[in-house]
PDB file of N, CA and C in Angstrom:
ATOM      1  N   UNK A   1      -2.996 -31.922  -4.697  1.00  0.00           N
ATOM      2  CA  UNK A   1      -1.590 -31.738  -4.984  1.00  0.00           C
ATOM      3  C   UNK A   1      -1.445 -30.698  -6.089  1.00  0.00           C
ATOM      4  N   UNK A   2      -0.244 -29.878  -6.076  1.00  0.00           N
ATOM      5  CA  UNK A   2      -0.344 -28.855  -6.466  1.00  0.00           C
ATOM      6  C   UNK A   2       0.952 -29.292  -7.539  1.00  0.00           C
ATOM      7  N   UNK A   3       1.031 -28.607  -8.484  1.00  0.00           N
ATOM      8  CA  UNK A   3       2.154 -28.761  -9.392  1.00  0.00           C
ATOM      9  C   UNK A   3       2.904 -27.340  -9.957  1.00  0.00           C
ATOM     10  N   UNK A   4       4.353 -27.391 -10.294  1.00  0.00           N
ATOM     11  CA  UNK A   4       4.265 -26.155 -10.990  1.00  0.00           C
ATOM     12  C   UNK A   4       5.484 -25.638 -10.259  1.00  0.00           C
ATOM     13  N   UNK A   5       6.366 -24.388 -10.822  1.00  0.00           N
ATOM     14  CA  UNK A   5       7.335 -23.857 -10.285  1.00  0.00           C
ATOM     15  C   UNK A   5       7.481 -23.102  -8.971  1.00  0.00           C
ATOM     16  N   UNK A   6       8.127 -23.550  -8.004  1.00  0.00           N
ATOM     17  CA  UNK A   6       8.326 -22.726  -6.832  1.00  0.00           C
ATOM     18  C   UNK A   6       8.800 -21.511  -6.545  1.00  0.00           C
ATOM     19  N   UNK A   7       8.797 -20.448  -6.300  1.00  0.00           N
ATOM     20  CA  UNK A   7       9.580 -18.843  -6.283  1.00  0.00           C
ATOM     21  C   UNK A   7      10.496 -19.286  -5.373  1.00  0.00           C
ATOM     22  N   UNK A   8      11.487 -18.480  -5.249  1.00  0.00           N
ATOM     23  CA  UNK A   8      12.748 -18.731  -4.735  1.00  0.00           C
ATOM     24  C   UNK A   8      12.368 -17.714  -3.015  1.00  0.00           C
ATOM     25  N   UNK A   9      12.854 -18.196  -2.174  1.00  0.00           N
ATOM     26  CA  UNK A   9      12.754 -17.566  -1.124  1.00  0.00           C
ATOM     27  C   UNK A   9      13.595 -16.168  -1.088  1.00  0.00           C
ATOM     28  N   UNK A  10      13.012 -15.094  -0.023  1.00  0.00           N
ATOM     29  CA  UNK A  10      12.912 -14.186  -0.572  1.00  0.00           C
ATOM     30  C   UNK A  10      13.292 -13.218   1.122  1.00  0.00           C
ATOM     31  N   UNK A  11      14.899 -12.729   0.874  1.00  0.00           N
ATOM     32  CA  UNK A  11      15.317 -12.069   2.203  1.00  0.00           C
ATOM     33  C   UNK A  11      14.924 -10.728   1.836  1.00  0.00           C
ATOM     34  N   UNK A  12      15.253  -9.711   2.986  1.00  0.00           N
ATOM     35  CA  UNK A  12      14.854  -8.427   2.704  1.00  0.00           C
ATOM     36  C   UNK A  12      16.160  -8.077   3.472  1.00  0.00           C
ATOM     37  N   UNK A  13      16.193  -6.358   2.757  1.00  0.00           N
ATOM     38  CA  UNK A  13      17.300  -5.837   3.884  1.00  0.00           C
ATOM     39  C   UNK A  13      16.558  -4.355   4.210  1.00  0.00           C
ATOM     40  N   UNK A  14      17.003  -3.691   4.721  1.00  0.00           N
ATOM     41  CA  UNK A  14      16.329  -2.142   5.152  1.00  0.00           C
ATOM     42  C   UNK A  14      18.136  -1.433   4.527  1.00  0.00           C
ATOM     43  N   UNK A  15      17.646  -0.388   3.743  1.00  0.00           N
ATOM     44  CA  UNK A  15      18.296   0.255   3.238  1.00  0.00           C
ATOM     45  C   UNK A  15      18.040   1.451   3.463  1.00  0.00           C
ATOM     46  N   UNK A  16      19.134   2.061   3.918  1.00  0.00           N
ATOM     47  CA  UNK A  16      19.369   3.788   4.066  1.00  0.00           C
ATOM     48  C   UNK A  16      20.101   4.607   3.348  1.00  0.00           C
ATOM     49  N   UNK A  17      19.930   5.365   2.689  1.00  0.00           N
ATOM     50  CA  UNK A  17      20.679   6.090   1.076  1.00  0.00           C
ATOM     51  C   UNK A  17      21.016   7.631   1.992  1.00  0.00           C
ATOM     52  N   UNK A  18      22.403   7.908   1.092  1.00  0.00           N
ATOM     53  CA  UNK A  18      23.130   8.777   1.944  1.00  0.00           C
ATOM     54  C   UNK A  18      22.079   9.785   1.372  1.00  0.00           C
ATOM     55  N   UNK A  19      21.753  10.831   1.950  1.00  0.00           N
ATOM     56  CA  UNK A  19      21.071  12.634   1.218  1.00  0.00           C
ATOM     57  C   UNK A  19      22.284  13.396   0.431  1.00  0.00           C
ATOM     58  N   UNK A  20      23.201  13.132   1.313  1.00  0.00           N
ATOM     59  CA  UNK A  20      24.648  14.080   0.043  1.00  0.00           C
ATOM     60  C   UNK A  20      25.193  12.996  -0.854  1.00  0.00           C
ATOM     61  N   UNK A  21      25.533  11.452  -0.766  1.00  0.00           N
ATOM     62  CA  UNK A  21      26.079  11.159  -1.891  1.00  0.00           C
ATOM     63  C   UNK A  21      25.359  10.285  -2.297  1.00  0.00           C
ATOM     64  N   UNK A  22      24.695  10.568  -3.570  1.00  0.00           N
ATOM     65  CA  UNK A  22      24.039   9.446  -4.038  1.00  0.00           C
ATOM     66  C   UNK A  22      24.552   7.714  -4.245  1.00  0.00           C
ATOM     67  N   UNK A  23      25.512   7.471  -4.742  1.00  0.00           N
ATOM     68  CA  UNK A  23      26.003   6.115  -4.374  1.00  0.00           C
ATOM     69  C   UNK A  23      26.245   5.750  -3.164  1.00  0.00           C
ATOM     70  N   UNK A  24      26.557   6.444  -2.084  1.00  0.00           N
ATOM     71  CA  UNK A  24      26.569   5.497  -0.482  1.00  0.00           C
ATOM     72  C   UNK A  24      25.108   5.175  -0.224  1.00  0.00           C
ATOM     73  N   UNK A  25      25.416   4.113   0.510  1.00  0.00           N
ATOM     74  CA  UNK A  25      23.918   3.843   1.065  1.00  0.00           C
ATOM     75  C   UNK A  25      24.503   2.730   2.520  1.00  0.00           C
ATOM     76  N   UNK A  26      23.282   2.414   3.024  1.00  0.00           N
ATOM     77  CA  UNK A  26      24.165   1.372   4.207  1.00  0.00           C
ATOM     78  C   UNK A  26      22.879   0.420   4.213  1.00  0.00           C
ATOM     79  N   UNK A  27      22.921  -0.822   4.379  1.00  0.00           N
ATOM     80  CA  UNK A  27      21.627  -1.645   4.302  1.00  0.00           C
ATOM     81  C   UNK A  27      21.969  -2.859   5.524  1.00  0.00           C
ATOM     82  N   UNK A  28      20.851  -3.628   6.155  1.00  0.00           N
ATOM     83  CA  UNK A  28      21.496  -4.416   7.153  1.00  0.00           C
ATOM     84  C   UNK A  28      20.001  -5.312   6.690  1.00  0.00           C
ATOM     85  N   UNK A  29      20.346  -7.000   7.097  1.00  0.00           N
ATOM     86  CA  UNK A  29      18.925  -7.479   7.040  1.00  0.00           C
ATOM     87  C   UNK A  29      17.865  -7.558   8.038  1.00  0.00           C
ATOM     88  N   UNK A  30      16.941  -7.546   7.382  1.00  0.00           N
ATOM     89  CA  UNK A  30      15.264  -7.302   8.280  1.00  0.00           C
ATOM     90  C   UNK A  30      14.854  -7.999   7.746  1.00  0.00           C
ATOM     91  N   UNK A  31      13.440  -8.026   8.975  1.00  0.00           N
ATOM     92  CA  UNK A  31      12.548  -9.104   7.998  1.00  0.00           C
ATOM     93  C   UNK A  31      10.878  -8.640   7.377  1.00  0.00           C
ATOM     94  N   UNK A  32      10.332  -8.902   6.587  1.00  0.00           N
ATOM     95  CA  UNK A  32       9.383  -8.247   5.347  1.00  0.00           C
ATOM     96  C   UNK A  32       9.005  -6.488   6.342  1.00  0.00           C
ATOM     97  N   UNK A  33       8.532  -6.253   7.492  1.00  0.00           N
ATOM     98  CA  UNK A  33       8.074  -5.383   7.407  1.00  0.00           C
ATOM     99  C   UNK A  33       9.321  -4.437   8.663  1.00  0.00           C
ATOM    100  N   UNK A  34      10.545  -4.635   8.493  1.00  0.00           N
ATOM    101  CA  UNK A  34      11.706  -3.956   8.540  1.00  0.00           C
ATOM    102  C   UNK A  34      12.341  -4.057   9.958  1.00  0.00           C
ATOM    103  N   UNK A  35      11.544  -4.868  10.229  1.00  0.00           N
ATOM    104  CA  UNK A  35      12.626  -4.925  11.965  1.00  0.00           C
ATOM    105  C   UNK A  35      13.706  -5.931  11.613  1.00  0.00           C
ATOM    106  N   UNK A  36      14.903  -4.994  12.537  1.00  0.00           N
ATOM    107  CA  UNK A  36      16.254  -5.691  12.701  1.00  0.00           C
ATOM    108  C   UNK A  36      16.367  -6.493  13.728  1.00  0.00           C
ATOM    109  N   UNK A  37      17.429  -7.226  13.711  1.00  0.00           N
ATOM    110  CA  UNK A  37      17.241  -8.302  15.026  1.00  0.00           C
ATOM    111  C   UNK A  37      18.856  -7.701  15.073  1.00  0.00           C
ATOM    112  N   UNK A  38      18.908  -6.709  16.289  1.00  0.00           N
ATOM    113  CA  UNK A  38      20.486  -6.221  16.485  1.00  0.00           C
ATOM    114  C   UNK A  38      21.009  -7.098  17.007  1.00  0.00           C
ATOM    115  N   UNK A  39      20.640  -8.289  17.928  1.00  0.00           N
ATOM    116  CA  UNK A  39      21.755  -9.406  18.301  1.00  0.00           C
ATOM    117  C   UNK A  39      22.451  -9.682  17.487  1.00  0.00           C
ATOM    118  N   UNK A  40      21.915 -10.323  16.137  1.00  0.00           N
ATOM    119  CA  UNK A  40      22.164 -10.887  15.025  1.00  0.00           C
ATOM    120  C   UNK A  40      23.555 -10.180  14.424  1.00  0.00           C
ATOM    121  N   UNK A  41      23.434  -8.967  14.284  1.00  0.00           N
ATOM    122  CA  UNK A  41      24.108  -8.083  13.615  1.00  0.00           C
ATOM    123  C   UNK A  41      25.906  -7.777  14.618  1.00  0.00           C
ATOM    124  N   UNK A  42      26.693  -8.118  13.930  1.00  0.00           N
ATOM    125  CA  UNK A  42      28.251  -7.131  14.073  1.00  0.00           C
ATOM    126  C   UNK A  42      27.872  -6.328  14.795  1.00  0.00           C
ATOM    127  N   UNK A  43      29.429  -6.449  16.168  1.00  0.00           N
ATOM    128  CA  UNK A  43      29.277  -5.030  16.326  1.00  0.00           C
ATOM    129  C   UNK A  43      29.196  -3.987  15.556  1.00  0.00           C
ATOM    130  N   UNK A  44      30.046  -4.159  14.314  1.00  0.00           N
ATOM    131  CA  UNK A  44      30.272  -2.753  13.156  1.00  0.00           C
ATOM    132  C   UNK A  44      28.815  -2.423  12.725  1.00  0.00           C
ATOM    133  N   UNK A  45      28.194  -3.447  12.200  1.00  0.00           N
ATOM    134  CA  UNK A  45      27.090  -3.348  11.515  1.00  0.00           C
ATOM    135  C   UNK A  45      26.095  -2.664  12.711  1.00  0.00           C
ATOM    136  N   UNK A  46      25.787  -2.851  13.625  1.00  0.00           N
ATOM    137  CA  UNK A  46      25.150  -2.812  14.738  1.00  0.00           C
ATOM    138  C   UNK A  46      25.414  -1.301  15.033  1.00  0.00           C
ATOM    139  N   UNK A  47      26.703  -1.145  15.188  1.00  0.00           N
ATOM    140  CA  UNK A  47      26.984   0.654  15.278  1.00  0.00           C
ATOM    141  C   UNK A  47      26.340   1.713  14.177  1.00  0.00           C
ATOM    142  N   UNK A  48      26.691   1.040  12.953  1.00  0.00           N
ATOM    143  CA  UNK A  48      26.641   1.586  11.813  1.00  0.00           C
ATOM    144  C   UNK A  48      24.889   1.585  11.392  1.00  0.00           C
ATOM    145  N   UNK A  49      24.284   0.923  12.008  1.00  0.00           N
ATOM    146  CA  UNK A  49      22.532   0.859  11.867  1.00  0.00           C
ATOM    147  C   UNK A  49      22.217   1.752  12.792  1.00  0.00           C
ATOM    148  N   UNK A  50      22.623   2.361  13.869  1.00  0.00           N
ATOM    149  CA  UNK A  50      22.164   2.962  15.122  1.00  0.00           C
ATOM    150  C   UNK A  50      22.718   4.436  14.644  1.00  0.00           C
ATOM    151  N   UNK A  51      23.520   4.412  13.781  1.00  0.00           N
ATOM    152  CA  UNK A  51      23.926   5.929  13.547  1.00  0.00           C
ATOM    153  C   UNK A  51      23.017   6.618  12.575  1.00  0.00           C
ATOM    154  N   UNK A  52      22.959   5.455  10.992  1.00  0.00           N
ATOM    155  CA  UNK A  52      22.119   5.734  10.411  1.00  0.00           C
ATOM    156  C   UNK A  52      20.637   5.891  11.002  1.00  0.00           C
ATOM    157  N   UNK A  53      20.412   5.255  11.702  1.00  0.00           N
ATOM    158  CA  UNK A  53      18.783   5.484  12.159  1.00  0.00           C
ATOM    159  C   UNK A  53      18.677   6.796  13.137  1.00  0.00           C
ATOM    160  N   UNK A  54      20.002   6.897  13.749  1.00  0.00           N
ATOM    161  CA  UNK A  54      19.647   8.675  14.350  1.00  0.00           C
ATOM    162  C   UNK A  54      19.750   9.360  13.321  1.00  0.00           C
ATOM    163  N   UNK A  55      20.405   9.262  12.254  1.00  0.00           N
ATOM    164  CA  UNK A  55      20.445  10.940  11.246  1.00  0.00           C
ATOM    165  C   UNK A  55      19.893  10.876  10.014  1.00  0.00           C
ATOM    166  N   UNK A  56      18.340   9.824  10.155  1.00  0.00           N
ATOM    167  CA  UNK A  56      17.606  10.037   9.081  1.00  0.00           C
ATOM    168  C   UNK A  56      17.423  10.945   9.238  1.00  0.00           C
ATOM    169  N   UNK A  57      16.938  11.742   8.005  1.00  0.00           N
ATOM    170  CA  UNK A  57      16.555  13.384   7.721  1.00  0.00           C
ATOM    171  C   UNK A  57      18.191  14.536   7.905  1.00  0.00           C
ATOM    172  N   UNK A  58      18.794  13.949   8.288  1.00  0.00           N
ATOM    173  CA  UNK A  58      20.023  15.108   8.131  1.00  0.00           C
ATOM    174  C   UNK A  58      21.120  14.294   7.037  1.00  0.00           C
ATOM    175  N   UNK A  59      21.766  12.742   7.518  1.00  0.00           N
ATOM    176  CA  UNK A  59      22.241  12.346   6.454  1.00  0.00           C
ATOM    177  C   UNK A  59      21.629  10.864   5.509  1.00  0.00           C
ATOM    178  N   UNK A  60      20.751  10.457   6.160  1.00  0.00           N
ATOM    179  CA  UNK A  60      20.580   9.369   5.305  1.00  0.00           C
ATOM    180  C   UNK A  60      18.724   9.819   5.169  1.00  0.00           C
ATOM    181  N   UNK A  61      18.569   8.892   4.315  1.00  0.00           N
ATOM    182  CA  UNK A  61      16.698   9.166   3.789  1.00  0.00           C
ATOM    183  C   UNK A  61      16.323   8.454   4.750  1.00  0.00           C
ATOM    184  N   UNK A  62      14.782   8.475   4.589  1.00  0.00           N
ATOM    185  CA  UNK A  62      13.994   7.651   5.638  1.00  0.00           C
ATOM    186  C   UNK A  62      14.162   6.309   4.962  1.00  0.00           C
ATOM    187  N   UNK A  63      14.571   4.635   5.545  1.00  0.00           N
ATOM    188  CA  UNK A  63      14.833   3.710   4.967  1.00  0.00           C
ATOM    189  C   UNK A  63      13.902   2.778   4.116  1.00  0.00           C
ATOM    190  N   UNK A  64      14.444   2.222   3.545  1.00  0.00           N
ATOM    191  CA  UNK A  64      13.257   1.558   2.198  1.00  0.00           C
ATOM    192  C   UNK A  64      13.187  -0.163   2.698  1.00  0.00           C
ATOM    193  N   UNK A  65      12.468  -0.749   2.739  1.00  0.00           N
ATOM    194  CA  UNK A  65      12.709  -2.411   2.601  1.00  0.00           C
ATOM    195  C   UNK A  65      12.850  -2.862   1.129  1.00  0.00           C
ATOM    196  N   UNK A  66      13.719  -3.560   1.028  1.00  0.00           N
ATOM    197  CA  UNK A  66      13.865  -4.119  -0.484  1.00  0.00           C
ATOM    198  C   UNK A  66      13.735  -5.620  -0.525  1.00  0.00           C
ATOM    199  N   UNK A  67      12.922  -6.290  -1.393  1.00  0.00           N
ATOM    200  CA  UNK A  67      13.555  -7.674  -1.134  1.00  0.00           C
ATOM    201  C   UNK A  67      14.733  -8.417  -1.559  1.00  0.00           C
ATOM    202  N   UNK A  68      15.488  -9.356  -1.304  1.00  0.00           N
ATOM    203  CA  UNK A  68      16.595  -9.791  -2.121  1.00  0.00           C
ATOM    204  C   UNK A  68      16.519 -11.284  -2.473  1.00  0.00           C
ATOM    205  N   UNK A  69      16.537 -11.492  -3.418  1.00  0.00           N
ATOM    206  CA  UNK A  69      16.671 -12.889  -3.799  1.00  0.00           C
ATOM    207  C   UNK A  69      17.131 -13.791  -3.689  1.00  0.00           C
ATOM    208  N   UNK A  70      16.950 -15.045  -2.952  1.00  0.00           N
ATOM    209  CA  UNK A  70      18.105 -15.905  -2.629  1.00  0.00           C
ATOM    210  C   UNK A  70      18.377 -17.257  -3.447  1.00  0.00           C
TER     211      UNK A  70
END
């Protein structure tokens, strides 16, 4: 038996940062090594992941996984 504090579970999202404006960005959740589950996702969100993922390199960066804390 083990004793001692537990870490808090731990979501991720995939984040895409605009190339022209530094404060936009668009992020949707994934899981640790960045796949989306588009069922899951809004239509909006769902549109809005499929656009960003065509115009990495013209408007958004290549995307980052981040984790988020829950």
């Amino acid at each position: 038996m083990t004793t001692g504090a537990t870490q808090p579970a731990a979501a991720y999202h995939l984040r895409f940062r605009s190339l022209s404006h530094e404060e936009k960005q668009f992020t949707c959740p994934c899981d640790a090594s960045g796949h989306v589950v588009m069922d899951e996702l809004s239509e909006l969100a769902r549109s809005n992941y499929l656009f960003a993922r065509a115009t990495v390199g013209r408007v958004y960066a290549p995307p980052e996984i981040t984790a988020v804390l829950q």
